[in-house]
C-alpha atoms as a PDB file:
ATOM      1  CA  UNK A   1      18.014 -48.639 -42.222  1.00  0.00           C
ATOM      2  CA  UNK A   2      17.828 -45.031 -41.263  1.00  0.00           C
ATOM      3  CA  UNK A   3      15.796 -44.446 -44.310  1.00  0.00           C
ATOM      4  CA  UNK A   4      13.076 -46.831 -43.405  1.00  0.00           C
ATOM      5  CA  UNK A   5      13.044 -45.412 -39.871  1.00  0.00           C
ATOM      6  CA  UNK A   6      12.391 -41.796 -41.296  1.00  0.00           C
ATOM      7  CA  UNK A   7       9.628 -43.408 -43.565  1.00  0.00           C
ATOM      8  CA  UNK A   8       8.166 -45.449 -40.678  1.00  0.00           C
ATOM      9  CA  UNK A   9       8.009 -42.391 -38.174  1.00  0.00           C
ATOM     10  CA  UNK A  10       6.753 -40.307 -41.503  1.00  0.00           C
ATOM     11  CA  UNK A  11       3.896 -42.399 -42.066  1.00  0.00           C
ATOM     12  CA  UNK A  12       2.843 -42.844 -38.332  1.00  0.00           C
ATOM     13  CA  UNK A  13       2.668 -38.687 -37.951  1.00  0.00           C
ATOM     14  CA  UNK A  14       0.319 -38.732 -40.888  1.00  0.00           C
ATOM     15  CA  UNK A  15      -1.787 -40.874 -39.643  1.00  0.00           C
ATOM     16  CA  UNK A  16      -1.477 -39.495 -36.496  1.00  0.00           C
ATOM     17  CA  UNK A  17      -2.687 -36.087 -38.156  1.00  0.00           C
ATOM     18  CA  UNK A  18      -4.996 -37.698 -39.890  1.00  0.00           C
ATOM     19  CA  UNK A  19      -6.839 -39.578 -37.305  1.00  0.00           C
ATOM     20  CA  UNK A  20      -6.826 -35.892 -34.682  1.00  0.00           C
ATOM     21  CA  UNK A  21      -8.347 -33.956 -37.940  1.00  0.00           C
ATOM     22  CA  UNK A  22     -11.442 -37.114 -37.970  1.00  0.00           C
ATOM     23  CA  UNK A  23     -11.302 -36.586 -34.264  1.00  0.00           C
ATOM     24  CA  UNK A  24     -12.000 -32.953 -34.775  1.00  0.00           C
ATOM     25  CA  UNK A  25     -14.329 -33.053 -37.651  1.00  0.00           C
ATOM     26  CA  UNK A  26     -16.420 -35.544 -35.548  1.00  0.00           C
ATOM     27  CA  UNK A  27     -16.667 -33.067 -32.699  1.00  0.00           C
ATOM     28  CA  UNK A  28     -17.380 -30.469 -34.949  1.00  0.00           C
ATOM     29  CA  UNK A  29     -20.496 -32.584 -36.098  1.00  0.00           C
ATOM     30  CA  UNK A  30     -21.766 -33.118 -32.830  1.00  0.00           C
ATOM     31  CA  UNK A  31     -21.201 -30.079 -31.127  1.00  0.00           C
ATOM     32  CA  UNK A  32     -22.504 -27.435 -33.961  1.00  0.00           C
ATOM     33  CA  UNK A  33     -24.956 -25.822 -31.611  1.00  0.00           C
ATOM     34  CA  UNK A  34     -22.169 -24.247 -29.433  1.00  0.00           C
ATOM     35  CA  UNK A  35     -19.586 -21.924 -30.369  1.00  0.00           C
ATOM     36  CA  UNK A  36     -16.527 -24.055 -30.287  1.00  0.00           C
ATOM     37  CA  UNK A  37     -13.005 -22.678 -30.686  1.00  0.00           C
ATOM     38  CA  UNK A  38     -10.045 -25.577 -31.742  1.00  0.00           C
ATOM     39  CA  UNK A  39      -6.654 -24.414 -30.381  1.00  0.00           C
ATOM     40  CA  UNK A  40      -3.411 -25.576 -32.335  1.00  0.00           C
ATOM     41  CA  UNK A  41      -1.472 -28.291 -30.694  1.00  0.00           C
ATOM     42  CA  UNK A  42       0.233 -31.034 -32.829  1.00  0.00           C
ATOM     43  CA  UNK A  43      -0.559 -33.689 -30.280  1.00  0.00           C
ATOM     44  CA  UNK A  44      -3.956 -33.340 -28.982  1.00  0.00           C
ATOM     45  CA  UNK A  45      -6.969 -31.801 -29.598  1.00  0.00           C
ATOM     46  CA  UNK A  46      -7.937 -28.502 -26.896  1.00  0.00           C
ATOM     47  CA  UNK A  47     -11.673 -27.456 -27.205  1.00  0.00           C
ATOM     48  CA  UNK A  48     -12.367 -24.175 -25.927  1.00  0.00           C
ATOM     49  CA  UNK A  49     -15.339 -23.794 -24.753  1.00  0.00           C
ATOM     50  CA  UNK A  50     -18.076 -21.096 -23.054  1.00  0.00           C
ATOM     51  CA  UNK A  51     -18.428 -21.739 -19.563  1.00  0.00           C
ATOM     52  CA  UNK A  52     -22.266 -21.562 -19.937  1.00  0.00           C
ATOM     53  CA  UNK A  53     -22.524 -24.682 -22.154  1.00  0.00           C
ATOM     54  CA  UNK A  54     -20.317 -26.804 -20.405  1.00  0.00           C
ATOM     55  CA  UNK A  55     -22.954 -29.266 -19.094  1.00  0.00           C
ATOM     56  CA  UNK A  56     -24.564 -29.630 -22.049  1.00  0.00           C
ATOM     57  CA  UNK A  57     -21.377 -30.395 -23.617  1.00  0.00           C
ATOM     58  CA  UNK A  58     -19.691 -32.363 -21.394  1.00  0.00           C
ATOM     59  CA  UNK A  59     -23.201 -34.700 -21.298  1.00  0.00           C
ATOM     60  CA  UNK A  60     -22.960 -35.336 -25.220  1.00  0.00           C
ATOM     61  CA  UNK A  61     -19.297 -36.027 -25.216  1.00  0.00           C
ATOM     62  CA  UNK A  62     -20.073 -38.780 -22.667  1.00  0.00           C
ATOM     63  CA  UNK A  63     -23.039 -40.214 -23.408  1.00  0.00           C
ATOM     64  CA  UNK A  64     -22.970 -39.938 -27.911  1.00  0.00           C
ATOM     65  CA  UNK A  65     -21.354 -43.318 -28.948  1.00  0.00           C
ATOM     66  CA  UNK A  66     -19.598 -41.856 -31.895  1.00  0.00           C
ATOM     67  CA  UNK A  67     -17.472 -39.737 -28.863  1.00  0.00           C
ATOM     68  CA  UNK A  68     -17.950 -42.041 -25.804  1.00  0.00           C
ATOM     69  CA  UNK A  69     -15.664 -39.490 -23.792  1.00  0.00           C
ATOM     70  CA  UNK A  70     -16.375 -42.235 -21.055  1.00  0.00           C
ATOM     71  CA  UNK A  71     -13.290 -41.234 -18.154  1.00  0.00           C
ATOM     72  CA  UNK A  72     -12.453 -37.926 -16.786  1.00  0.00           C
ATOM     73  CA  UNK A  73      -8.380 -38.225 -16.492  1.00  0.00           C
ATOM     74  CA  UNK A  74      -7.918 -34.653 -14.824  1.00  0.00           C
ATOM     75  CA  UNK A  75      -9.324 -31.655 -13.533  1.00  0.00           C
ATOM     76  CA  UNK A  76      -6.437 -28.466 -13.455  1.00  0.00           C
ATOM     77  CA  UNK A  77      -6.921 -25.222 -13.362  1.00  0.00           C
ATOM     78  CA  UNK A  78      -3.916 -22.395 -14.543  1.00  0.00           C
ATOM     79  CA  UNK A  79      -3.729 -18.554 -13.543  1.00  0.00           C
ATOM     80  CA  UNK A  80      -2.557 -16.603 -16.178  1.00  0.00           C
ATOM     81  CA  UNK A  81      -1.860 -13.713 -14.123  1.00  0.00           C
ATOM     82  CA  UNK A  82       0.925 -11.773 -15.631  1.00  0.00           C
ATOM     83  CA  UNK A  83       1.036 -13.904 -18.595  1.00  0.00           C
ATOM     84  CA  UNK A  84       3.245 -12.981 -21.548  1.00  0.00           C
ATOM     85  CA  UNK A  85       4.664 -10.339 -19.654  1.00  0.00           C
ATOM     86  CA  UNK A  86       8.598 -10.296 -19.259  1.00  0.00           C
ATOM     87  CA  UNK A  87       9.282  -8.694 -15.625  1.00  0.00           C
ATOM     88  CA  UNK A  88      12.367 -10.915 -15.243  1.00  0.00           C
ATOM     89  CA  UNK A  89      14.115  -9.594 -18.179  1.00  0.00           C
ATOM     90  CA  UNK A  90      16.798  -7.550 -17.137  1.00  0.00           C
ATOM     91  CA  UNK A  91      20.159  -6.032 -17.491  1.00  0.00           C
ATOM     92  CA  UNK A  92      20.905  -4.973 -14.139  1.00  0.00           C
ATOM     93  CA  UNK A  93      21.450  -6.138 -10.961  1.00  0.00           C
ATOM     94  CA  UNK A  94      17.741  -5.310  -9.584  1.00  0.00           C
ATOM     95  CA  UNK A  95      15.763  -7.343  -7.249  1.00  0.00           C
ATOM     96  CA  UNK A  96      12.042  -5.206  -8.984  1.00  0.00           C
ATOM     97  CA  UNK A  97      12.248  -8.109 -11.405  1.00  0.00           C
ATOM     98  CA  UNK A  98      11.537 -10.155  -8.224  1.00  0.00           C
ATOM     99  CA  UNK A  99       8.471  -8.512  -7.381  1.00  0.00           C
ATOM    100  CA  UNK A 100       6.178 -11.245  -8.146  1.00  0.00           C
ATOM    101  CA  UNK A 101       7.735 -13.521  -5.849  1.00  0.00           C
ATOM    102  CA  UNK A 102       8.228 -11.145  -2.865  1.00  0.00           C
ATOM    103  CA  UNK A 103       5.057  -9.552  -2.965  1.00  0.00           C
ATOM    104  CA  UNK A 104       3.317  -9.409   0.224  1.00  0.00           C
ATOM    105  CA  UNK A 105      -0.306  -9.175  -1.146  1.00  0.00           C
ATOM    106  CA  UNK A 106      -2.238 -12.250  -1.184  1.00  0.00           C
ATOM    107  CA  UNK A 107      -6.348 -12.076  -0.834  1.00  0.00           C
ATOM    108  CA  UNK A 108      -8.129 -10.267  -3.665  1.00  0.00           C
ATOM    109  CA  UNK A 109     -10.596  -7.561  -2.760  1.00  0.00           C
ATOM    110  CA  UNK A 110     -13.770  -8.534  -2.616  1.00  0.00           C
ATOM    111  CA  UNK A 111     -14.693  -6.708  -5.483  1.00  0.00           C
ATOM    112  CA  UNK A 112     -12.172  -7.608  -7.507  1.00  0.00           C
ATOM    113  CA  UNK A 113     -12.817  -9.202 -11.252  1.00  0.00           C
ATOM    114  CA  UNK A 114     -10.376 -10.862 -13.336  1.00  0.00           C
ATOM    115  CA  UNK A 115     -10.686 -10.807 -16.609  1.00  0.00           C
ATOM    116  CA  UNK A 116      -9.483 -14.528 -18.577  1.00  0.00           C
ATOM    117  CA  UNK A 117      -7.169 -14.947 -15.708  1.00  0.00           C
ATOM    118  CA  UNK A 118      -8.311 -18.331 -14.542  1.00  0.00           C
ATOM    119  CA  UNK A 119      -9.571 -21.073 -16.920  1.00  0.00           C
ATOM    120  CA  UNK A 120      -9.634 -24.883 -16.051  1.00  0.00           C
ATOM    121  CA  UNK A 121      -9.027 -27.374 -17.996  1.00  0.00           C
ATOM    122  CA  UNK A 122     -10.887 -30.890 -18.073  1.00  0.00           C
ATOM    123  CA  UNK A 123      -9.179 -34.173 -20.179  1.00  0.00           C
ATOM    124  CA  UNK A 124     -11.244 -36.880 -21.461  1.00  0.00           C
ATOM    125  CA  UNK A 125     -10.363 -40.333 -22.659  1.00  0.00           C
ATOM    126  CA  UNK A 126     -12.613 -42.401 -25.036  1.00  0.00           C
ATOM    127  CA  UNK A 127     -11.274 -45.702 -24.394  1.00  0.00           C
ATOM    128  CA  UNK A 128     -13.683 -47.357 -27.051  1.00  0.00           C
ATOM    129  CA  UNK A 129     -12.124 -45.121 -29.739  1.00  0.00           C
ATOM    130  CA  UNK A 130      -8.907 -44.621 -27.963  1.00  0.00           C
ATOM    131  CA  UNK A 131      -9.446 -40.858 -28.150  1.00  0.00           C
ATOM    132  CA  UNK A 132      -8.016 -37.638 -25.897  1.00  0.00           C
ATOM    133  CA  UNK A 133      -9.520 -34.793 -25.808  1.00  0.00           C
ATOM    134  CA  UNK A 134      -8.742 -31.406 -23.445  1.00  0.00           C
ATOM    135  CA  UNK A 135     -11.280 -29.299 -23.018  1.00  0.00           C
ATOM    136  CA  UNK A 136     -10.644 -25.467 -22.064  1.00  0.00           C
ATOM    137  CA  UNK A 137     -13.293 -22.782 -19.910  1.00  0.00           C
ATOM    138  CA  UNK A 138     -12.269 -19.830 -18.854  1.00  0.00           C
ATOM    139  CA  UNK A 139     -14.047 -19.110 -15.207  1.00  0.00           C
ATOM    140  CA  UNK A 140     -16.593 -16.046 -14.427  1.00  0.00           C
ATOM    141  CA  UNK A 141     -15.094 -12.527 -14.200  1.00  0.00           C
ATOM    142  CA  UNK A 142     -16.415 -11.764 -10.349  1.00  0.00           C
ATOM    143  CA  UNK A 143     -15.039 -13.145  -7.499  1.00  0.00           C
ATOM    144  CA  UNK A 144     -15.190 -15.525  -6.673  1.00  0.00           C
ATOM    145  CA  UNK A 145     -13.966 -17.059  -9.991  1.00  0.00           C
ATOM    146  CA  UNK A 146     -16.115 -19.612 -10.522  1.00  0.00           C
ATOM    147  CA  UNK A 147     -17.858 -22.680 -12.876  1.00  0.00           C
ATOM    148  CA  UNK A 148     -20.143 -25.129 -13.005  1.00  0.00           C
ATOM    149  CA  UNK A 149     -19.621 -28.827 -11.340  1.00  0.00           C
ATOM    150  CA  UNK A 150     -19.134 -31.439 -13.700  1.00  0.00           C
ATOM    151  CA  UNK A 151     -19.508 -33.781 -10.475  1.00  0.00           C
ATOM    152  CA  UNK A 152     -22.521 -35.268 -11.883  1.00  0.00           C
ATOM    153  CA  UNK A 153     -21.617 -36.645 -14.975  1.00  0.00           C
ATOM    154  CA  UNK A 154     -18.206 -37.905 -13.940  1.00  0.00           C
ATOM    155  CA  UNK A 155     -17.701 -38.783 -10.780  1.00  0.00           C
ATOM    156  CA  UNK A 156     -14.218 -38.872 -10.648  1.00  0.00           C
ATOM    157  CA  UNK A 157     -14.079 -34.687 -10.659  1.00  0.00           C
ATOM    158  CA  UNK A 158     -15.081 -34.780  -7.151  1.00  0.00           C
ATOM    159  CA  UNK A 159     -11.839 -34.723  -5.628  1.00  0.00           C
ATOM    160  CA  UNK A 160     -10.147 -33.007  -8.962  1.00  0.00           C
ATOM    161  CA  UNK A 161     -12.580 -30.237  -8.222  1.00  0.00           C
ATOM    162  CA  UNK A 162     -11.812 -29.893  -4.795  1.00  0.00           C
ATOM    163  CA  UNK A 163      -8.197 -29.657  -5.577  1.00  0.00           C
ATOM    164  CA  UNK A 164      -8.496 -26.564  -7.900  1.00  0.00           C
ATOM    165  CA  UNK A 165     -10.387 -24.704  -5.454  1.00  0.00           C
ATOM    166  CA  UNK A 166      -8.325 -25.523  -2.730  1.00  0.00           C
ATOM    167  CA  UNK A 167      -4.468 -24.317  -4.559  1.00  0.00           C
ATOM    168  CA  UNK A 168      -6.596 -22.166  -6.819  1.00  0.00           C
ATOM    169  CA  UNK A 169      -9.681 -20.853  -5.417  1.00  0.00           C
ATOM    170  CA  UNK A 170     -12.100 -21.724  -8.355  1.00  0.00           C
ATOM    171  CA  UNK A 171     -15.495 -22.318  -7.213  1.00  0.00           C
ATOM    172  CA  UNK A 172     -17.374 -24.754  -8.791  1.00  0.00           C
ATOM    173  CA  UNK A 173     -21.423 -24.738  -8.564  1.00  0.00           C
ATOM    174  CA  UNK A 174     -23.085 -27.561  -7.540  1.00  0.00           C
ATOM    175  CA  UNK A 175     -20.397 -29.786  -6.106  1.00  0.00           C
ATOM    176  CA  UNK A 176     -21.743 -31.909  -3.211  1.00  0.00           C
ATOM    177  CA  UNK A 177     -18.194 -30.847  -0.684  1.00  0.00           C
ATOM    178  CA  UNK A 178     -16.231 -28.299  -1.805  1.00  0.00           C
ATOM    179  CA  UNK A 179     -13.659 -28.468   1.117  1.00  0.00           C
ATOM    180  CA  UNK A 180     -10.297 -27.996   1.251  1.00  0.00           C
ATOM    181  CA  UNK A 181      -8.152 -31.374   0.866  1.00  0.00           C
ATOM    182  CA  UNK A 182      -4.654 -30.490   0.633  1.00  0.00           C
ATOM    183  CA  UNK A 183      -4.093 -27.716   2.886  1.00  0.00           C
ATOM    184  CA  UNK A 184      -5.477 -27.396   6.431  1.00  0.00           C
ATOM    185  CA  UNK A 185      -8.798 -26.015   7.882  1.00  0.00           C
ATOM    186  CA  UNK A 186      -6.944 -22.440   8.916  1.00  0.00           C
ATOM    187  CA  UNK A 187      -5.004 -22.219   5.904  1.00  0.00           C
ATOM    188  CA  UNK A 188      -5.079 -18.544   4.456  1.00  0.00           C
ATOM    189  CA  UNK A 189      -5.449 -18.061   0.119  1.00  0.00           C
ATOM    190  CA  UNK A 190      -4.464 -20.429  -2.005  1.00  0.00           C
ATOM    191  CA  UNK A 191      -0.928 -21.447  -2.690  1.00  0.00           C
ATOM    192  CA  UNK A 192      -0.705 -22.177  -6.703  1.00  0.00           C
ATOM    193  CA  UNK A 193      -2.046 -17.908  -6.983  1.00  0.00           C
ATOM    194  CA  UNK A 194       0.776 -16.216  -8.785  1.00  0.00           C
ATOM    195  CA  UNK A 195       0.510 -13.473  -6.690  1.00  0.00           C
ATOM    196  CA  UNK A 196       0.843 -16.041  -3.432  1.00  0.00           C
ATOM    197  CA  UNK A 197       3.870 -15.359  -1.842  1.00  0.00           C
ATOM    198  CA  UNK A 198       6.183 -18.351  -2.250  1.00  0.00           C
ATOM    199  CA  UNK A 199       7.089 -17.869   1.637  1.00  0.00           C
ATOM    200  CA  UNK A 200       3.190 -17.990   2.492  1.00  0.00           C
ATOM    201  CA  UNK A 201       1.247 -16.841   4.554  1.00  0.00           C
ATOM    202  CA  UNK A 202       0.971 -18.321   8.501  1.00  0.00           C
ATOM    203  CA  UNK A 203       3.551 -20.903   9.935  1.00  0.00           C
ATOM    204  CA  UNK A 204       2.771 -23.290  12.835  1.00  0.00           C
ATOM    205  CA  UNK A 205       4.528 -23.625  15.406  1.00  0.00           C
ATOM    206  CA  UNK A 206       4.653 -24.884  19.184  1.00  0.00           C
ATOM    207  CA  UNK A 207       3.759 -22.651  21.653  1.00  0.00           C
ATOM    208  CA  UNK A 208       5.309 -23.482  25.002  1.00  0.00           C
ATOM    209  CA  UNK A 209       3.591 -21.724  27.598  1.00  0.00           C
ATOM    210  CA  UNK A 210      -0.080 -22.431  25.826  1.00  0.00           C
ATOM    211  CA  UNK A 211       1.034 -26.031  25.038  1.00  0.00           C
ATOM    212  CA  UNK A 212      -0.277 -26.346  21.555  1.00  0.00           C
ATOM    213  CA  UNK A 213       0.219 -25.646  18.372  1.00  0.00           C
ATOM    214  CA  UNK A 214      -0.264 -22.390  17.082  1.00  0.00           C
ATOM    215  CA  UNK A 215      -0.596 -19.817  13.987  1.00  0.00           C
ATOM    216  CA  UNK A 216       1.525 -17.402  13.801  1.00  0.00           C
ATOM    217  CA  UNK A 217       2.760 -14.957  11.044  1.00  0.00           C
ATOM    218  CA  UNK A 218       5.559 -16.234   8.502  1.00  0.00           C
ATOM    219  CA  UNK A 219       9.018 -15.239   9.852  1.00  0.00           C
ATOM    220  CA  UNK A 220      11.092 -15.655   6.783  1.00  0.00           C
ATOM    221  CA  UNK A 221      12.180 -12.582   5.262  1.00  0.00           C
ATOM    222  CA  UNK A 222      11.326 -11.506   1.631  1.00  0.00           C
ATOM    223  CA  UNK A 223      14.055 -10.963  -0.544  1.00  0.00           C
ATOM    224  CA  UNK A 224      15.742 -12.701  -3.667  1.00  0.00           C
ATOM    225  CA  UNK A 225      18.253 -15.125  -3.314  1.00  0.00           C
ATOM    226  CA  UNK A 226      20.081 -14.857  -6.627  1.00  0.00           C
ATOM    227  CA  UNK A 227      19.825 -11.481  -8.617  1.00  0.00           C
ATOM    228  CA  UNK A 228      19.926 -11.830 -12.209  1.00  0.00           C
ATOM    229  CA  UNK A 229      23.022 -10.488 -13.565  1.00  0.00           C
ATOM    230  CA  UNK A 230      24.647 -10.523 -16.901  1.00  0.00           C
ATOM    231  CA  UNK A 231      28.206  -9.108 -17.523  1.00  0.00           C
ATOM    232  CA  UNK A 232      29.891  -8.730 -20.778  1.00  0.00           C
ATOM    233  CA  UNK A 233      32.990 -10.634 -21.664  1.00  0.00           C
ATOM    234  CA  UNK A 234      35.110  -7.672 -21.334  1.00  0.00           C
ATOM    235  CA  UNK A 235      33.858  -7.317 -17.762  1.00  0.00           C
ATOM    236  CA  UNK A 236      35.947 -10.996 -16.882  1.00  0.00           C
ATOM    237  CA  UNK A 237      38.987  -9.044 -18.372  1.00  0.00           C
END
């Protein structure tokens, strides 16, 4: 029994693999005027493209009927600020490991350019050819970090679009509304930053002798709750 389980779940991964390496090879086909980069995953295929041909791509992926990339699932986008770097690896008893949560700065100068740090990512579902696809763009280097609207070809990124510019700040050209709509009006930054403090920014509170609510700064103290410590086993001795 357990052998015909192994051999059933076998066969289904190879067909699995085989149907995501048609998938590709079908893209490939279709999209050979753009410089396309296909980024390992077992699962699912993740398209990488330039931010500049992202219309143009995203219209053939919809509209050719051997794709028919017909729904826009979700719109995310991911800060890769600090990425691959191990800060929190430490020996000691030291809160500098901490840094990135305590840290007090929040808005970027305006000069500022960040280079690959955002890049949003869209996924499509065929449902004629029950097909997923993820497709990757990294955002402009100047701030602020932006890319164009795919509002226009599905409409469905409307409020996905607004959502990454409101936690992350993306911009994206040519939306209709690109308002905040998870935060509120006098909210300061954007709160899914890595370098956002995880206390914030502003609190609100009542203010008693101007009867109304009012801004004010955060009054929670920075500091880490549990240092990382490791002891030997000789140290329990």
């Amino acid at each position: 029994m357990e052998l015909l389980n192994y051999k059933k779940k076998s066969k289904q991964k190879n067909q699995s693999l085989m149907d995501k390496n048609s998938n590709i090879n079908i893209i490939k086909n279709k999209l050979s005027e753009f410089n396309l980069a296909f980024l390992d995953n077992q699962q699912n295929v993740i398209l990488q493209i330039d931010q500049a041909n992202l219309i143009n791509v995203c219209k053939i992926l919809k509209t050719d009927s051997d794709l028919d990339y017909s729904m826009l699932i979700d719109v995310c986008a991911v800060d890769y600020l600090t990425y691959g770097e191990a800060d929190w690896i430490t020996n000691d008893a030291t809160k500098s490991g901490y840094s990135r949560a305590v840290k007090q700065t929040i808005i970027p100068d305006a000069d500022e350019t960040f280079l690959k740090r955002f890049a949003v990512f869209y996924q499509l579902l065929s449902i004629s050819h029950n097909k997923r696809l993820t497709l990757k763009v990294f955002t402009t280097e100047i701030n602020p970090p932006s890319v164009p609207s795919i509002n226009k070809i599905w409409n469905s990124a409307n409020w996905f679009e607004r959502e990454a510019f409101d936690l992350m700040g993306i911009h994206f050209k040519g939306h209709p509304n690109l308002t905040r709509i998870l935060t509120d009006y006098g909210f300061i930054g954007h709160p899914f930053r890595k370098d956002f403090p995880t206390n914030g920014n502003l609190e609100i509170v009542y203010d008693e002798d101007k009867e109304q609510v009012i801004y004010q700064p955060v009054s929670i103290s920075t500091r880490p709750s549990v240092p990382k410590v490791i002891r030997d086993k000789n140290d329990r001795k």
